[in-house]
Protein backbone atom coordinates (compact mmCIF):
# COMPACT_ATOMS: atom_id res chain seq x y z
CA UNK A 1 8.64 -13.74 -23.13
CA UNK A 2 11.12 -12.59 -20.29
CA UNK A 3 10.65 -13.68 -16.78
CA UNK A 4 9.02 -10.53 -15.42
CA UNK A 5 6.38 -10.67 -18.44
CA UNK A 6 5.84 -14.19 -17.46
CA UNK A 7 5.35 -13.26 -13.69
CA UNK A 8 3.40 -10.01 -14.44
CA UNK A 9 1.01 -11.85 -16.50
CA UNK A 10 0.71 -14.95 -13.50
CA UNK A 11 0.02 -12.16 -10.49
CA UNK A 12 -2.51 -10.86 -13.24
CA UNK A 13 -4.53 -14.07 -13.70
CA UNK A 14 -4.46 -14.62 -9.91
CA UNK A 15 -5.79 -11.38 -9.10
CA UNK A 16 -8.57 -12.06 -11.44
CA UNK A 17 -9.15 -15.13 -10.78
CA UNK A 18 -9.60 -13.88 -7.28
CA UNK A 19 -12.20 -11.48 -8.25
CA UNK A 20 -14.22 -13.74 -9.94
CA UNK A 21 -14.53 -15.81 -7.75
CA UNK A 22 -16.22 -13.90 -5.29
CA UNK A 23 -18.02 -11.76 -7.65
CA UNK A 24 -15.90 -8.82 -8.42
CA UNK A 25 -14.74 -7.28 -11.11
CA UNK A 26 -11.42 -5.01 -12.18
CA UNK A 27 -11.73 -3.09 -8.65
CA UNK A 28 -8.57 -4.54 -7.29
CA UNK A 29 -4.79 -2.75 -8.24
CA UNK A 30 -1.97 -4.49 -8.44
CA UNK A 31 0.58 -2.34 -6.07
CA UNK A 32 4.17 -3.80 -7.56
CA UNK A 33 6.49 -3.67 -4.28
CA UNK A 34 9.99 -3.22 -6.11
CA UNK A 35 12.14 -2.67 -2.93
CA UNK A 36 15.35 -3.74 -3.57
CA UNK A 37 14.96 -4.24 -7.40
CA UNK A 38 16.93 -1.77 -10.14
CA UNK A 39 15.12 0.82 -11.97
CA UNK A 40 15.74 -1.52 -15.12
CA UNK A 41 13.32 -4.05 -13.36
CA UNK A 42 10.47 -0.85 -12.86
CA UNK A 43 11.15 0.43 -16.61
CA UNK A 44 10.58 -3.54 -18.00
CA UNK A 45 7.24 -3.82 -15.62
CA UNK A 46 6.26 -0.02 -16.83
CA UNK A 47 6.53 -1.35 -20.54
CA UNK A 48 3.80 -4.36 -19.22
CA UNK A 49 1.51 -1.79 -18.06
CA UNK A 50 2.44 -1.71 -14.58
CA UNK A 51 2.83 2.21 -13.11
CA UNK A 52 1.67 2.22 -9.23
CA UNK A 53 5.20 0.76 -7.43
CA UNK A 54 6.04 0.32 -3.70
CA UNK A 55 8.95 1.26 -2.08
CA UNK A 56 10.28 0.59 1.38
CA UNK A 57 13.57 2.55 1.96
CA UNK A 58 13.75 6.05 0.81
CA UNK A 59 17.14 6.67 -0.44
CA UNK A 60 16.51 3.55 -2.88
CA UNK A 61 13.22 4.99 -3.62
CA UNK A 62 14.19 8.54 -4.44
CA UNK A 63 17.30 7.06 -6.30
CA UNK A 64 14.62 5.27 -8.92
CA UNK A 65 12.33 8.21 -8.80
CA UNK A 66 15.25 10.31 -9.93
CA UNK A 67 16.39 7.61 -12.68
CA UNK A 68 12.94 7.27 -14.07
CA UNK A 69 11.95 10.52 -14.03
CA UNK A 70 10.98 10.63 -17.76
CA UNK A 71 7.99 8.17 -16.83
CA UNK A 72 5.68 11.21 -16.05
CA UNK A 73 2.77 8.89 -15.13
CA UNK A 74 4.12 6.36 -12.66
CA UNK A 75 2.65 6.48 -9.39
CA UNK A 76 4.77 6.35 -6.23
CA UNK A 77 3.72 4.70 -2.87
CA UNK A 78 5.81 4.33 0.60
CA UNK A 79 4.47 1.33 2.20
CA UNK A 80 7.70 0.82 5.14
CA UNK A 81 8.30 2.84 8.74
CA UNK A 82 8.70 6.61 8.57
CA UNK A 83 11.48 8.68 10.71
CA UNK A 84 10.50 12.41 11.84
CA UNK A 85 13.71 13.36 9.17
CA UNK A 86 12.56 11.51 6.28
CA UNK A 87 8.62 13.08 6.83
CA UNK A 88 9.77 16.21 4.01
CA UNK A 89 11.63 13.76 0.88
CA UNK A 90 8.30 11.51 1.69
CA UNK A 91 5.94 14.14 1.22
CA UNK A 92 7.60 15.97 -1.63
CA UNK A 93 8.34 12.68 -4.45
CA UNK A 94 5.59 10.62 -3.48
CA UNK A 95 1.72 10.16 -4.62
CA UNK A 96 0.71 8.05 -1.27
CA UNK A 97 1.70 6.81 1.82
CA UNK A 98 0.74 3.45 3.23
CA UNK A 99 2.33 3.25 6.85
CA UNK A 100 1.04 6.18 8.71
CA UNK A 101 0.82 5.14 12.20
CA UNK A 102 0.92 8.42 14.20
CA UNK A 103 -0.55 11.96 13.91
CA UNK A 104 2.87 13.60 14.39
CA UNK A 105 3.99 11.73 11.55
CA UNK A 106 0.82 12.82 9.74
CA UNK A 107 0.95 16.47 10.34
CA UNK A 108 4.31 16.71 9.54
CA UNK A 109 3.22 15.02 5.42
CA UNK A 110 0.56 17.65 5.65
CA UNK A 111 2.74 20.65 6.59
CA UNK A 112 5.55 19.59 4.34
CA UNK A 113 3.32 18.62 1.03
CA UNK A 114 4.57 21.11 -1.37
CA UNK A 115 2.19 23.70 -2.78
CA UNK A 116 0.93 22.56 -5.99
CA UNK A 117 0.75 19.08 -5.58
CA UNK A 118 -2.42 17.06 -5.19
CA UNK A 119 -2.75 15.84 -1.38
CA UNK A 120 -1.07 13.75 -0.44
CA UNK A 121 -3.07 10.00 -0.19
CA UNK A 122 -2.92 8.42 3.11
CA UNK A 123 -3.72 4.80 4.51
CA UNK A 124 -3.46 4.57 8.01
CA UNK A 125 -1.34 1.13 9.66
CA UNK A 126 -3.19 -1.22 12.04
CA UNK A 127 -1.09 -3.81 13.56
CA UNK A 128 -4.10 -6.06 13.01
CA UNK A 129 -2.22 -9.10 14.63
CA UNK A 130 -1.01 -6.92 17.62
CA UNK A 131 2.13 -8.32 16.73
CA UNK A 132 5.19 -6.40 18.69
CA UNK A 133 7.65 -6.67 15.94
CA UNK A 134 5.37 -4.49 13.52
CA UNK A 135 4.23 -1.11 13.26
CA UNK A 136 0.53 0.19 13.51
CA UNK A 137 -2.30 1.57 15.65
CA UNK A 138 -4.82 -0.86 17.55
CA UNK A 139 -8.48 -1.06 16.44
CA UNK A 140 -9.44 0.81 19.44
CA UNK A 141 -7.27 3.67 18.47
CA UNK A 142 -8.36 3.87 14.78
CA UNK A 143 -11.41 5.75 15.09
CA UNK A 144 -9.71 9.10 17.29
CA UNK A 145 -6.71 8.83 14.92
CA UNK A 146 -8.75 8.73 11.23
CA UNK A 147 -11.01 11.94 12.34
CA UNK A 148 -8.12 13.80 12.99
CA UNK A 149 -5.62 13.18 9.76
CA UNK A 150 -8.83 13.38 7.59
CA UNK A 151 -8.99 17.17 8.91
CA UNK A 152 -5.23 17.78 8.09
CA UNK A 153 -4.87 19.95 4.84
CA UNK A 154 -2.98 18.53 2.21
CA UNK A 155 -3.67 15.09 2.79
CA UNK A 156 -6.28 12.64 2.21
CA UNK A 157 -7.01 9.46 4.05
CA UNK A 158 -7.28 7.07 1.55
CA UNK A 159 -7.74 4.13 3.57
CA UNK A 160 -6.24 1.20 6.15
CA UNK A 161 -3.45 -1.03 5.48
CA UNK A 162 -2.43 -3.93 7.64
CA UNK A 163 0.24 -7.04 7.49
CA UNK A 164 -0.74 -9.51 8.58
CA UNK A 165 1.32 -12.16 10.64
CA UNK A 166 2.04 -15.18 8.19
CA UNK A 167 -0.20 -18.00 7.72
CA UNK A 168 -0.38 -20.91 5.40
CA UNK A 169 -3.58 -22.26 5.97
CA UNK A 170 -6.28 -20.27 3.32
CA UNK A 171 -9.22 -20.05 6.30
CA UNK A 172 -7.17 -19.12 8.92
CA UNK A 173 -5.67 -16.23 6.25
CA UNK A 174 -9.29 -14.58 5.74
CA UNK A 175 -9.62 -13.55 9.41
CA UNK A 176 -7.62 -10.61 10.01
CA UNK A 177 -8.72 -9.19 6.54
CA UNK A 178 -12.21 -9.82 7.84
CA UNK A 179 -11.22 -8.11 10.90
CA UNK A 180 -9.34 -5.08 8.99
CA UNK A 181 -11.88 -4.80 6.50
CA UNK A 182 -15.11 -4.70 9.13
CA UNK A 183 -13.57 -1.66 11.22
CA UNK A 184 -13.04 0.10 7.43
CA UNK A 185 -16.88 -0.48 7.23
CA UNK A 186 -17.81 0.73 10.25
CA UNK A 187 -15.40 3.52 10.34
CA UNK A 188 -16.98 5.04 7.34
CA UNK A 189 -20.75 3.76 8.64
CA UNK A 190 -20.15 6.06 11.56
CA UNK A 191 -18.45 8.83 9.91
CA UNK A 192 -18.24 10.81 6.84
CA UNK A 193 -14.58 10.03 5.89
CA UNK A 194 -15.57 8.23 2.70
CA UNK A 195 -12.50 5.85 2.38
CA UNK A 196 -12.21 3.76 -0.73
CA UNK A 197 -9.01 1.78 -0.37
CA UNK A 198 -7.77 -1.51 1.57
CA UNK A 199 -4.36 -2.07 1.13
CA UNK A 200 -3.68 -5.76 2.36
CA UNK A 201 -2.41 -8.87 0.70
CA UNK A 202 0.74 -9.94 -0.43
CA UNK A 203 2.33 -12.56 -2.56
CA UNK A 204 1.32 -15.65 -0.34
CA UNK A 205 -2.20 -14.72 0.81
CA UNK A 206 -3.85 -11.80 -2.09
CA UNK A 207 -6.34 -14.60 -2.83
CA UNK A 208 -7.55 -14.30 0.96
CA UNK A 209 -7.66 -10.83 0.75
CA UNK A 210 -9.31 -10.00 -1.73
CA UNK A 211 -12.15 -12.31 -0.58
CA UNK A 212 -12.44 -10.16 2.32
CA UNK A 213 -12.53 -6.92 0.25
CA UNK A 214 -9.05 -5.90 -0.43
CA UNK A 215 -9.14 -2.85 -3.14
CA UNK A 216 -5.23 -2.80 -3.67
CA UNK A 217 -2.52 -5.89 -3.31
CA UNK A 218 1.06 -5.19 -2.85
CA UNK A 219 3.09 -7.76 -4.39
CA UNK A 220 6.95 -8.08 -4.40
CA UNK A 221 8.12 -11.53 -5.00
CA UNK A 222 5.68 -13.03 -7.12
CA UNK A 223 6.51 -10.36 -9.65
CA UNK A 224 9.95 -9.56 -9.20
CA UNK A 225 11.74 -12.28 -7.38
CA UNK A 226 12.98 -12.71 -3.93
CA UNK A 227 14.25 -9.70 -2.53
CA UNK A 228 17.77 -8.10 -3.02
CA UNK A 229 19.03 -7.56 0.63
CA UNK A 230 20.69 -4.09 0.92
């Protein structure tokens, strides 16, 4: 067994062990974040079953998209901060988008989605800690900003995504996936939007969040490592 089977098959039992114990079942995806990591590292976690992967930096990304090209069925997702000039290469090689934190951002994906593709799926960013060092809309401005990307064509708002600031202790963890996962609640209480994806947890607190509802994890380390700084 290598040492990506052995991690692959640890973030597994986690994420299951997660679910069961409080009550769910199979509705959680693992999101592999392979920033940083060769294609040879994607192709070995492919051949495990893995095919949704993260990336953060585009050239990387559309490097290993390019590489692995013969893997029709892997499914691309750009979880880190988008430029204005990187809006067209984002839209055209990638199946979602994880960080959208602005409508011009938004309506540029939607006018630059190439005919023929599926939309394009979309979580919006809340900077759920109000932390200044991240990206993300406020609660407050969540509700204006949803209604208006879910009427862009060729995109479709998916869900929220938030990163939390880091915490060790497992209580203290839960509440800003409480928080994150309420205002997806009542956002689709109060509107007709229909969301089906969370996109929050990582390596240190997916336990956390999927108690509070998470419906996708992204998870770097525990699978692949420590990062590879570029």
């Amino acid at each position: 067994m290598t040492d990506l089977q052995r991690c692959f098959n640890d973030v597994i039992a986690r994420i299951q062990q997660a679910e069961h114990a409080c009550n769910r079942q199979g509705d959680v995806q693992l999101l592999a974040v392979s920033k940083t990591k060769p294609d040879s590292m994607i192709r070995e976690a492919y051949s495990l079953g893995q095919k949704h992967f993260g990336e953060n930096y585009l050239q990387e990304a559309l490097d290993k998209i390019a590489q692995l090209s013969d893997l029709t069925d892997l499914c691309w997702h750009f979880i880190g901060p988008i430029q204005s000039n990187k809006t067209r290469d984002i839209a055209s090689h990638f199946h979602w988008v994880h960080s959208v934190d602005r409508l011009k951002i938004a309506r540029r994906l939607s006018e630059q989605r190439p005919e023929g593709l599926p939309p394009l799926n979309i979580c919006l960013q809340v900077n759920i800690s109000g932390e200044a060092s991240k990206s993300g809309i406020t609660l407050a401005e969540l509700p204006d900003l949803a209604r208006e990307i879910a009427s862009l064509p060729a995109l479709k708002l998916r869900g929220l995504m938030a990163i939390p600031a880091p915490e060790t202790d497992p209580s203290k963890q839960r509440a800003p996936f409480h928080t994150l996962a309420t205002a997806f609640r009542q956002l689709n209480q109060e509107s007709d939007l229909q969301m089906d994806t969370l996109s929050m947890g990582m390596t240190g607190d997916l336990e956390a969040a999927i108690y509070e509802g998470a419906t996708m994890v992204r998870i770097g380390t525990a699978l692949f490592g420590a990062r590879n700084y570029l």
